[in-house]
N, C-alpha and C. Protein backbone atom coordinates (compact mmCIF):
# COMPACT_ATOMS: atom_id res chain seq x y z
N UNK A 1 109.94 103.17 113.04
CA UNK A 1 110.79 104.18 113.59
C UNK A 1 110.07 104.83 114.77
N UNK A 2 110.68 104.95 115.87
CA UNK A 2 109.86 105.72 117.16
C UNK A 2 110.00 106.95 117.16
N UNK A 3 109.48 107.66 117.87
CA UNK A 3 108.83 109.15 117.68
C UNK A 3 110.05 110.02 118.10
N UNK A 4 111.21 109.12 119.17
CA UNK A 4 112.52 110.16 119.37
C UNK A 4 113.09 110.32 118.36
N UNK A 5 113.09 109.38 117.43
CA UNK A 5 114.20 109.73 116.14
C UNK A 5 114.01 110.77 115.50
N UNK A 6 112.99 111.49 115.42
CA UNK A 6 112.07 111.88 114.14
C UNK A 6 112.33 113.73 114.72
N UNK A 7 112.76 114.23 114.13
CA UNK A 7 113.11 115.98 114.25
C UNK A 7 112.24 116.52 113.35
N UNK A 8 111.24 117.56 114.09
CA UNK A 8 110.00 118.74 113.78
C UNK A 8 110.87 119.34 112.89
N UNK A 9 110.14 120.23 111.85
CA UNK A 9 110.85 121.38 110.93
C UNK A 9 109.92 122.01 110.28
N UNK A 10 109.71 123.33 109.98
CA UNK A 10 108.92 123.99 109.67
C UNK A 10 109.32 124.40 108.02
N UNK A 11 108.84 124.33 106.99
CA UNK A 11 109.25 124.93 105.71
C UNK A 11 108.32 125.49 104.68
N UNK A 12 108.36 125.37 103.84
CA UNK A 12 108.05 126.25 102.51
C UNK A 12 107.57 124.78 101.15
N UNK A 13 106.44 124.85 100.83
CA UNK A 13 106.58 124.05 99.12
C UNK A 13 106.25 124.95 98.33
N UNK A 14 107.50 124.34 97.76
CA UNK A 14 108.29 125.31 96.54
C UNK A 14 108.04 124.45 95.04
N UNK A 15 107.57 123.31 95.18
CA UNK A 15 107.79 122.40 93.89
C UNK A 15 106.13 121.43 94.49
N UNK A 16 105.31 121.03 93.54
CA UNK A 16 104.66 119.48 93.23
C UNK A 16 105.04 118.45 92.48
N UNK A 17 105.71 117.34 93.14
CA UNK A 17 106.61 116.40 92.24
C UNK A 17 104.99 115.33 92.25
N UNK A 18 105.60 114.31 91.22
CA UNK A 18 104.84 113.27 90.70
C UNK A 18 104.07 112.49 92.24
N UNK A 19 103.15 111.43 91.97
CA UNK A 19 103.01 110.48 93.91
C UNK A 19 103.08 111.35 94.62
N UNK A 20 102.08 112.03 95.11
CA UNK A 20 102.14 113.11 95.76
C UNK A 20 103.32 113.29 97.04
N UNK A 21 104.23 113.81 96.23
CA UNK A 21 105.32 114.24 96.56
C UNK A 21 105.83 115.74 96.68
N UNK A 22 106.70 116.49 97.37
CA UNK A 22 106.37 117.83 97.64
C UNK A 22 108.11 117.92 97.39
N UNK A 23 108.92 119.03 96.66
CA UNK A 23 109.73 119.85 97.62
C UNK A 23 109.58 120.93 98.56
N UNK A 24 110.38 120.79 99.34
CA UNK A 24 110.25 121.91 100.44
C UNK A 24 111.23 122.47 100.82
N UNK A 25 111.46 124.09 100.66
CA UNK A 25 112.40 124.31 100.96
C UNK A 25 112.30 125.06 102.94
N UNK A 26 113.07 124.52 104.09
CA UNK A 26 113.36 124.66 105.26
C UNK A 26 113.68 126.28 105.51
N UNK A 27 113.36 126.44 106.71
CA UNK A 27 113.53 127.83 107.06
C UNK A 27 115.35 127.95 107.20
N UNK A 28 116.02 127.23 107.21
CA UNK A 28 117.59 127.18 107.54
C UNK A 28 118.35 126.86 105.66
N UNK A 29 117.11 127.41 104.60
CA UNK A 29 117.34 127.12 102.88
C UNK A 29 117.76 126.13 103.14
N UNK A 30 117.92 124.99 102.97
CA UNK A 30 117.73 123.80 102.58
C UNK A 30 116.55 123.36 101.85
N UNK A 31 116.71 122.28 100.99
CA UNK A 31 115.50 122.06 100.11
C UNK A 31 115.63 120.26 100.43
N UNK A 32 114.45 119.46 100.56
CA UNK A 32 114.23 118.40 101.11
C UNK A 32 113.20 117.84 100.38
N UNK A 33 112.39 116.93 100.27
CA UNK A 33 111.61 115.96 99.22
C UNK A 33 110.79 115.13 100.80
N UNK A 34 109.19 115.82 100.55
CA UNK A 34 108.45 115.31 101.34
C UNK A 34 106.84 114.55 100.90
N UNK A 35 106.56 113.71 101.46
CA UNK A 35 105.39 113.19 101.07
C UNK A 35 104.21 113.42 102.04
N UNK A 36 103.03 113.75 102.45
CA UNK A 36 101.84 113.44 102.49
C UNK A 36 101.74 112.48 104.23
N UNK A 37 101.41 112.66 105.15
CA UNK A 37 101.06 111.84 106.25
C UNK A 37 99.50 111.02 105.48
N UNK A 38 99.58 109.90 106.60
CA UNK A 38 98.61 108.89 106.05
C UNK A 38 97.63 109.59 106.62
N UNK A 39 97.20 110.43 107.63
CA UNK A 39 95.88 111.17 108.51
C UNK A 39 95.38 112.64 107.54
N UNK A 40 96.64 113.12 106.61
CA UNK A 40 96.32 113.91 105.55
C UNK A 40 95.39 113.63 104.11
N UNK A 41 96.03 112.11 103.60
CA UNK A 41 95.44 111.83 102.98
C UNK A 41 93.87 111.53 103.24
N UNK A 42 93.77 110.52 103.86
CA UNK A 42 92.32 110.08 104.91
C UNK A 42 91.53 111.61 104.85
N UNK A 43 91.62 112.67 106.05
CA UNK A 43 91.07 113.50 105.75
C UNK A 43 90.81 114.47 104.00
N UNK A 44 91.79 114.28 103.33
CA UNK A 44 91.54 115.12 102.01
C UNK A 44 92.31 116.53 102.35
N UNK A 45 92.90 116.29 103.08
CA UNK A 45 93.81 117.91 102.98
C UNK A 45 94.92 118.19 101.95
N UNK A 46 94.59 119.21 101.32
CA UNK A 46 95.26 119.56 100.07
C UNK A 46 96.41 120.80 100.59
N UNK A 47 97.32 120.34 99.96
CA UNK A 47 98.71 120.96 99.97
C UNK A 47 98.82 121.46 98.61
N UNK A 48 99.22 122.55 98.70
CA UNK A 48 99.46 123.56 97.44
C UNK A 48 101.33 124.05 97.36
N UNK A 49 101.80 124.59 96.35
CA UNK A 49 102.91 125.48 96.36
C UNK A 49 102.56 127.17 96.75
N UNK A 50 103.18 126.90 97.83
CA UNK A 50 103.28 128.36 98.65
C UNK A 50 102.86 128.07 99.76
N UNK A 51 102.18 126.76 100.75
CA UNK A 51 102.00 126.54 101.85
C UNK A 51 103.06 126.05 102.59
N UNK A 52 102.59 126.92 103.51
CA UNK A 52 103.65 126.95 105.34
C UNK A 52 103.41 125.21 105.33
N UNK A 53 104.17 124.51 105.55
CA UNK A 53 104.35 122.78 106.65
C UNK A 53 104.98 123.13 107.13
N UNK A 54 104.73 121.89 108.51
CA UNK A 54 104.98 121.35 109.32
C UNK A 54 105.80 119.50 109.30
N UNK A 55 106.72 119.73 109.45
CA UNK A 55 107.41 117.88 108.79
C UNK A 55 108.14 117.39 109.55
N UNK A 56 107.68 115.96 109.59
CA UNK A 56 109.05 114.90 110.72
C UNK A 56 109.98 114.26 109.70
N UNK A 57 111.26 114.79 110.25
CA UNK A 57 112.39 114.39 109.84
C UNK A 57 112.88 113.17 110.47
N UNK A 58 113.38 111.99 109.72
CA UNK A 58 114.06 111.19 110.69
C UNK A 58 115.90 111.61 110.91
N UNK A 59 116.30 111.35 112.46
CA UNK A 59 117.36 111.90 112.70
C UNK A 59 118.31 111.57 111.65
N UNK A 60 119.22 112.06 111.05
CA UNK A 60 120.65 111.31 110.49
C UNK A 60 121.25 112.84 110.26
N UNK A 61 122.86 112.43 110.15
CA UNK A 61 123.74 113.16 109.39
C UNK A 61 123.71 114.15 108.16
N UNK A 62 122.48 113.25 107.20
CA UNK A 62 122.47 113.72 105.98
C UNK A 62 121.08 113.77 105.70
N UNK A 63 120.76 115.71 106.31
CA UNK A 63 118.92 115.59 106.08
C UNK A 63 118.72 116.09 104.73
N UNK A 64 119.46 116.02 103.75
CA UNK A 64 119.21 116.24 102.25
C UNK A 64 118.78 115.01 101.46
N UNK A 65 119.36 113.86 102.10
CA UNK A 65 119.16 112.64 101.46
C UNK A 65 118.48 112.04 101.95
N UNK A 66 117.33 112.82 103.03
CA UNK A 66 116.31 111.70 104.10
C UNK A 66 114.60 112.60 102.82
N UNK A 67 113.75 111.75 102.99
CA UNK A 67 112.67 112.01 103.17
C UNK A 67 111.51 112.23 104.05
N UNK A 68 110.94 113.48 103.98
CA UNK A 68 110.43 114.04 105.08
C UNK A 68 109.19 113.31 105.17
N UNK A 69 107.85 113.64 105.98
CA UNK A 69 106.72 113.09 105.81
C UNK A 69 106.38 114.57 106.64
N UNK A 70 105.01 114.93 105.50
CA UNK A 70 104.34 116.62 106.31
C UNK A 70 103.22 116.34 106.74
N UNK A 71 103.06 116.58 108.23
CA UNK A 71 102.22 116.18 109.53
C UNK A 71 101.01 117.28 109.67
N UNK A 72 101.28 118.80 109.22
CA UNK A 72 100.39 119.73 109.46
C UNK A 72 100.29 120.63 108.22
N UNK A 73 99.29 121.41 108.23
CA UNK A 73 99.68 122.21 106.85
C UNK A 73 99.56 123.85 107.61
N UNK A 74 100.17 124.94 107.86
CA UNK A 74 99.93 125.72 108.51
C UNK A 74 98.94 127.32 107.42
């Protein structure tokens, strides 16, 4: 997927699911299902519930049913 498709979003984890997997709920309440960038893992950066992300969305219609991937941890 190339880098135009992919829409920035800033949110909230609200949940630690199983495979390090995250919910997140979006500054616009929406709640979305995000995983881990491969440069996060590599470094060891730990994501908690109650940390600010940063996440690329890929474009579509239906961003409830996309999975995010979280790029920064703020």
């Amino acid at each position: 997927m190339s880098k135009e498709c992919l829409i920035k979003k800033i949110g909230q984890v609200i949940d630690a699911l199983p495979n390090a997997q995250f919910k997140v709920r979006l500054d616009t309440e929406e709640e979305i299902r995000a995983y881990l960038s491969g440069k996060m893992v590599m470094n060891k950066i730990k994501v908690m519930v109650g940390d600010r992300v940063e996440m690329e969305i890929p474009s579509s219609p239906h961003i409830q049913n996309s999975i995010a991937r979280i790029t920064f941890r703020r």
